[in-house]
Protein backbone atom coordinates (compact mmCIF):
# COMPACT_ATOMS: atom_id res chain seq x y z
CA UNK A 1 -54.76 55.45 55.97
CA UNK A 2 -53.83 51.89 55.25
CA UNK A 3 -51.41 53.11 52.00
CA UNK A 4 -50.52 55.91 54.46
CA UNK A 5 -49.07 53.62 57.25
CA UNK A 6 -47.03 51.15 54.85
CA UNK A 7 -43.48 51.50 55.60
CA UNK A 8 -40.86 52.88 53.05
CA UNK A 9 -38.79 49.08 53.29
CA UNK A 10 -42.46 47.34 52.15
CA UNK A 11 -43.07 49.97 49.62
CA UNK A 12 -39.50 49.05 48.34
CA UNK A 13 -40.59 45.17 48.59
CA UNK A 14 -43.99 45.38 46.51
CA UNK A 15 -42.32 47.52 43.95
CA UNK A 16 -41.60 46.27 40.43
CA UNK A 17 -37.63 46.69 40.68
CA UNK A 18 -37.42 44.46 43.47
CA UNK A 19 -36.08 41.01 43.61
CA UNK A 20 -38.04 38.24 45.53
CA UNK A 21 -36.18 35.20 46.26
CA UNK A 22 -38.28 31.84 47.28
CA UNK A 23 -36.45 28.93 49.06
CA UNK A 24 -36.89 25.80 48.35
CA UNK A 25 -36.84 23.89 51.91
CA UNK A 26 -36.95 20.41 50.34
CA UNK A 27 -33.87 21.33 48.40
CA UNK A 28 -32.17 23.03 50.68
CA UNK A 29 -29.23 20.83 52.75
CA UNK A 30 -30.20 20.21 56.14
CA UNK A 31 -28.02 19.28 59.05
CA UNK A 32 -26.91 15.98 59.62
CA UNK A 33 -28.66 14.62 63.02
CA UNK A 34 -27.10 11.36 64.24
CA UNK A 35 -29.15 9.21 66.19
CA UNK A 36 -29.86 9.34 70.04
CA UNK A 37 -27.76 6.55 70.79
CA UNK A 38 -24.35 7.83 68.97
CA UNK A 39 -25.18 11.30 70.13
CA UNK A 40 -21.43 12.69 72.10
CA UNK A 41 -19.59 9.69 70.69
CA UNK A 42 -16.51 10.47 68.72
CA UNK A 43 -16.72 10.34 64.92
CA UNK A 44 -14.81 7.46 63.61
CA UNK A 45 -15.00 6.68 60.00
CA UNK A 46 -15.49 3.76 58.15
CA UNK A 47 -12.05 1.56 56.57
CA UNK A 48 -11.74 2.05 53.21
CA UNK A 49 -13.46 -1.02 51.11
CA UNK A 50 -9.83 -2.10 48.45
CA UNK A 51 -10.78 -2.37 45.42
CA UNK A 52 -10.52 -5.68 43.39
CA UNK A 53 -7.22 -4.43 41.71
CA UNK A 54 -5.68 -3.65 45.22
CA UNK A 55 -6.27 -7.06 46.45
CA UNK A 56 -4.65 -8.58 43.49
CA UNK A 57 -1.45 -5.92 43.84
CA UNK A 58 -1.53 -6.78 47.38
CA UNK A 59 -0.96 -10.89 46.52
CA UNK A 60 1.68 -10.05 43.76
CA UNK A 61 5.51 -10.21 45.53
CA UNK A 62 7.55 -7.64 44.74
CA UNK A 63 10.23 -7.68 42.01
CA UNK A 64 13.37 -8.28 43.65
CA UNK A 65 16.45 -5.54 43.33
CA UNK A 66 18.86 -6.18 40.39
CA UNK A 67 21.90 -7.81 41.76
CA UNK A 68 24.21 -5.39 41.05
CA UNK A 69 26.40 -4.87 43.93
CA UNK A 70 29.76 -3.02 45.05
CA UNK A 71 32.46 -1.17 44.28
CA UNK A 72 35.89 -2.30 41.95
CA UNK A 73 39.13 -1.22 43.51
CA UNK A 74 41.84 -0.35 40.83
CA UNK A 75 45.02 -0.19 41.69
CA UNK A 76 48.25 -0.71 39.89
CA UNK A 77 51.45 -3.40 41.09
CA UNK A 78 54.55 -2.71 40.43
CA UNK A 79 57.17 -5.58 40.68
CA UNK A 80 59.70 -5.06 42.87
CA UNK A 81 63.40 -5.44 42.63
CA UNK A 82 64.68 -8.96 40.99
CA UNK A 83 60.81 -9.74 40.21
CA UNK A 84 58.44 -9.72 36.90
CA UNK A 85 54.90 -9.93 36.29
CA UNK A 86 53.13 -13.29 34.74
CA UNK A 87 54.64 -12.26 31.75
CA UNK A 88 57.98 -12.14 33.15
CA UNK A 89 58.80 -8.47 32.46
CA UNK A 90 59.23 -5.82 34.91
CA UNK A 91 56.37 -3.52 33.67
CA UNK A 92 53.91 -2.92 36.39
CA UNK A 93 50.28 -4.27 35.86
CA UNK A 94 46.77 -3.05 36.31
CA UNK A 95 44.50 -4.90 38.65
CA UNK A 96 40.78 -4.55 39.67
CA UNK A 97 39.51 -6.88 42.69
CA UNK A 98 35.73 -6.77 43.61
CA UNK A 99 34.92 -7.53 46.78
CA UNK A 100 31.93 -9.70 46.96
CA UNK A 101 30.03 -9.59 50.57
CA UNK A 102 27.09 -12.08 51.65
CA UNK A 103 27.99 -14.70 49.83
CA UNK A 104 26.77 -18.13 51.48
CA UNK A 105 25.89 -21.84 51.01
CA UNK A 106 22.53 -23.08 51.48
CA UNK A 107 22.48 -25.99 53.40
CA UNK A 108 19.44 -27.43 51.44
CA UNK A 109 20.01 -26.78 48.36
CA UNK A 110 23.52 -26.70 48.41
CA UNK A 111 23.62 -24.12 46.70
CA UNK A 112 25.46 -20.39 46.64
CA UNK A 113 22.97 -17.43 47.73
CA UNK A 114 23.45 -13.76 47.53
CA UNK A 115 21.97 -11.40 50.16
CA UNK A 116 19.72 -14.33 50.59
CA UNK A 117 18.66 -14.14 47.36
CA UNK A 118 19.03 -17.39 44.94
CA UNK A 119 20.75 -16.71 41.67
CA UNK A 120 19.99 -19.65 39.33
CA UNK A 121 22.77 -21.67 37.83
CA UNK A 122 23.43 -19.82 34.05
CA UNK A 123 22.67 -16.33 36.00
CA UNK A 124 25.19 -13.61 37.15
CA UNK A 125 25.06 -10.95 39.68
CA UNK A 126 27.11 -7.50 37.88
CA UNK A 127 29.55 -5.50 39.56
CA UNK A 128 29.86 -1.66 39.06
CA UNK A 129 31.81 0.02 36.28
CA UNK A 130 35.11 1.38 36.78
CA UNK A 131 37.50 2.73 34.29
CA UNK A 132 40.77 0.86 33.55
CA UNK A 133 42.44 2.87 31.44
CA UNK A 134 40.27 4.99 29.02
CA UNK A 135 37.94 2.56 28.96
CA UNK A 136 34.74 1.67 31.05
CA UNK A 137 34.46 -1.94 32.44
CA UNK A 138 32.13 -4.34 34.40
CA UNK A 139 32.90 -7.34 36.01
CA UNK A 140 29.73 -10.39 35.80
CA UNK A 141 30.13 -13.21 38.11
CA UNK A 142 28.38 -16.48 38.16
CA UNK A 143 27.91 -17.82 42.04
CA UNK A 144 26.27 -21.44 40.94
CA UNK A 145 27.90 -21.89 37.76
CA UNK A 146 27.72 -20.47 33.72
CA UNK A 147 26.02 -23.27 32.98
CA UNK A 148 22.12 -23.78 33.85
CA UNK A 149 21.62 -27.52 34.11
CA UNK A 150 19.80 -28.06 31.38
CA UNK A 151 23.03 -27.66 29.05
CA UNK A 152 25.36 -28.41 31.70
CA UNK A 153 25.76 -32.39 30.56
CA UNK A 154 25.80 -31.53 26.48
CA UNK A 155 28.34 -29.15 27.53
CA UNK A 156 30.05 -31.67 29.05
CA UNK A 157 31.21 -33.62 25.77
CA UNK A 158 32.28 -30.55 23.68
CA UNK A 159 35.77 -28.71 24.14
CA UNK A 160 35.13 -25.77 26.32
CA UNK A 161 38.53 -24.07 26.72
CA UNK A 162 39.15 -22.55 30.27
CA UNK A 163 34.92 -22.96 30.52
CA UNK A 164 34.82 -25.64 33.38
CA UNK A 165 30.83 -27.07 33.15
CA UNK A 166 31.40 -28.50 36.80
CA UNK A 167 32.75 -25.06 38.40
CA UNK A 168 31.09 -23.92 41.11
CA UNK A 169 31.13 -20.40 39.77
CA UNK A 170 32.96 -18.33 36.65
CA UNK A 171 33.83 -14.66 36.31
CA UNK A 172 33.45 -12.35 33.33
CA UNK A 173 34.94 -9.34 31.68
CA UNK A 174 33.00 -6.74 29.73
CA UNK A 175 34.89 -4.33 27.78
CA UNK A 176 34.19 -2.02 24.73
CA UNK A 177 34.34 -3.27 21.49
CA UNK A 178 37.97 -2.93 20.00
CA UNK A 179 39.51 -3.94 23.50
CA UNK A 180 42.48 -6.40 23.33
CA UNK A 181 44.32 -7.07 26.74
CA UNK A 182 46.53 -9.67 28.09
CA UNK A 183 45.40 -10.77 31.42
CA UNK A 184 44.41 -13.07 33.69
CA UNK A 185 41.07 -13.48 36.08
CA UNK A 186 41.12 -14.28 39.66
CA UNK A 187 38.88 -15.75 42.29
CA UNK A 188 39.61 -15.82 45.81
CA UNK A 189 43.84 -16.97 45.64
CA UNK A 190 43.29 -19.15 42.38
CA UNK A 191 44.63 -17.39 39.64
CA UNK A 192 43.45 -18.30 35.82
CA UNK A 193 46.59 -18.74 32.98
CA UNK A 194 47.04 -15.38 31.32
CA UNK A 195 44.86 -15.19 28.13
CA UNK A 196 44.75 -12.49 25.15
CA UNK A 197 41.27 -11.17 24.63
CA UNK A 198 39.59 -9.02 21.48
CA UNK A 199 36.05 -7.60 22.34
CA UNK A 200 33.96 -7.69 18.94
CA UNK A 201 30.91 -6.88 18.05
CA UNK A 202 29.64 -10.13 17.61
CA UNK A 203 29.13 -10.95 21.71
CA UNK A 204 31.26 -12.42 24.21
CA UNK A 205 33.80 -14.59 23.28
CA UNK A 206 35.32 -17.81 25.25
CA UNK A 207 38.32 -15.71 26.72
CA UNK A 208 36.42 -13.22 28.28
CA UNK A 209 35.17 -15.73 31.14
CA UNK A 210 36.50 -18.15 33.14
CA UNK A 211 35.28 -21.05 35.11
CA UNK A 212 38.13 -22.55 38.19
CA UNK A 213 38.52 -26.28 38.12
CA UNK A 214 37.38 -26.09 41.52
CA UNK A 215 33.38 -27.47 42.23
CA UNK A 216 33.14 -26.40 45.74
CA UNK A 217 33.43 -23.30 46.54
CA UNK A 218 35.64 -22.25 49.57
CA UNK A 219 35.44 -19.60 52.37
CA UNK A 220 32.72 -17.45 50.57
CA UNK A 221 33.25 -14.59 53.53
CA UNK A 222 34.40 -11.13 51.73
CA UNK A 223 35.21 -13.33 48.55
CA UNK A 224 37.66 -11.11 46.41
CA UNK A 225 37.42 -11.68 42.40
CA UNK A 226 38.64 -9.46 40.02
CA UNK A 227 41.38 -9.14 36.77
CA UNK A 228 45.36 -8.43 36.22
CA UNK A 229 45.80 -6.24 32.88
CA UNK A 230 49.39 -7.07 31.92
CA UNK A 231 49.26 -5.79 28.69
CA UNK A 232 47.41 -3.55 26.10
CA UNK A 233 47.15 -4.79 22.64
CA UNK A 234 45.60 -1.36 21.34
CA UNK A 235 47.62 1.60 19.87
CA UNK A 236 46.95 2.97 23.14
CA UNK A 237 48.03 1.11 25.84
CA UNK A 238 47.57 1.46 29.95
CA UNK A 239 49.53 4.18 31.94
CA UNK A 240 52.81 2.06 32.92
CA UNK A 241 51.68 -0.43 29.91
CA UNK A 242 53.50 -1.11 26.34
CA UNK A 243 51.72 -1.62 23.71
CA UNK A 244 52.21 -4.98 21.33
CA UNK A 245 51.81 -2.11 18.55
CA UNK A 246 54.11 -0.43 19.93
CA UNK A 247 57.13 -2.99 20.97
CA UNK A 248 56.87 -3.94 16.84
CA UNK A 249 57.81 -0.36 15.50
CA UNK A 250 60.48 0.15 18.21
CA UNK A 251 62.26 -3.36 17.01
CA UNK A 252 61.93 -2.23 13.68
């Protein structure tokens, strides 16, 4: 009677194709219980622990931005009736003026500061290329000086061209190598003599930067610097421009 009254699901259990599964209550997770006295209370989790290498990121000042600032106006200037250029001829010339904003003198130091930022004496803040021409250029421009003051007294003794060592500031050119221009540099209303410049290879050369006799700077608000092309030396010269290569096989 006993085998009579098991039912068909224990039969099913106790036979040899079934599958018993045991649990294992020590393994098994079991809810988290908080204790009596945060019982209700809103969860709030713990602050992250920083790591050691987080501290020390955390102490390190950020690099500052590159000082490159700004865009070059190019325009060209065409003399006007009864008038020449700074080479005395009537061709129109090729200038580029950068506009350089936030440019002020430190009280303390006494010297020039960009944005607030300090740009050593011997250091240069870097204008954004334009094109004169066919070719790509950038204008560098020194707000304390090209020379750090280290050199700035041997420089003193040796013959450094239009390279002022007591300038307040100095101006640059970069051009591709192969370049050769007659112009002239400009900062503020002070105009440099005109000059005839060959980018090499080698580096920069003396004529590519100049330094104004002046060794305090003047109203620094929107300061204007920038470059006159009056004439290409290259077989191809500037729209408007003629060519030294040129003016030779014509006279011919």
């Amino acid at each position: 009677m006993a085998d009579a009254a098991r039912s068909p699901s224990r039969e099913k259990r106790d036979s040899p194709d079934s599958t018993h599964v045991q649990v294992d209550r020590s393994a098994s997770p079991r809810p988290r219980r908080f204790p009596k006295s945060i019982r209700g209370r809103k969860f709030v989790p713990a602050k992250k622990i920083p790591e050691d290498w987080e501290e020390i990121l955390d102490l390190v000042a950020p690099p500052p931005p590159p000082p490159v600032t700004g865009g070059v106006r190019v325009f060209s200037v065409k003399p006007r009736d009864g008038e020449v250029n700074a080479l005395g001829l009537k061709e129109p010339s090729h200038r580029a003026d950068w506009t350089i904003r936030r440019l002020k003198v430190d009280l303390k130091t006494l010297q020039v500061k960009y944005w607030n930022l300090f740009v050593p004496a011997g250091q240069y803040i870097s204008s954004a290329y334009f094109q004169i021409g066919e070719d790509t250029a950038s204008m560098r421009f020194w707000p304390n000086g090209y020379f750090g003051k280290a050199t700035r007294k041997n420089r003193m003794r040796t013959d450094l061209g239009s390279l002022e060592p007591d300038s307040w500031c100095a101006i640059g050119l970069v051009m591709p190598e192969g370049t050769k221009f007659k112009f002239r540099f400009r900062v503020g209303n002070h105009w440099s003599d005109v000059r005839t410049c060959h980018w090499q290879a080698m580096g920069s050369v003396m004529e590519q930067i100049w330094a104004p006799p002046q060794q305090e700077p003047g109203d620094l608000k929107n300061l204007v610097v920038g470059i006159e092309v009056l004439q290409d030396l290259k077989a191809n010269p500037l729209p408007g421009l003629t060519s030294m290569a040129k003016g030779r096989q014509s006279s011919k």
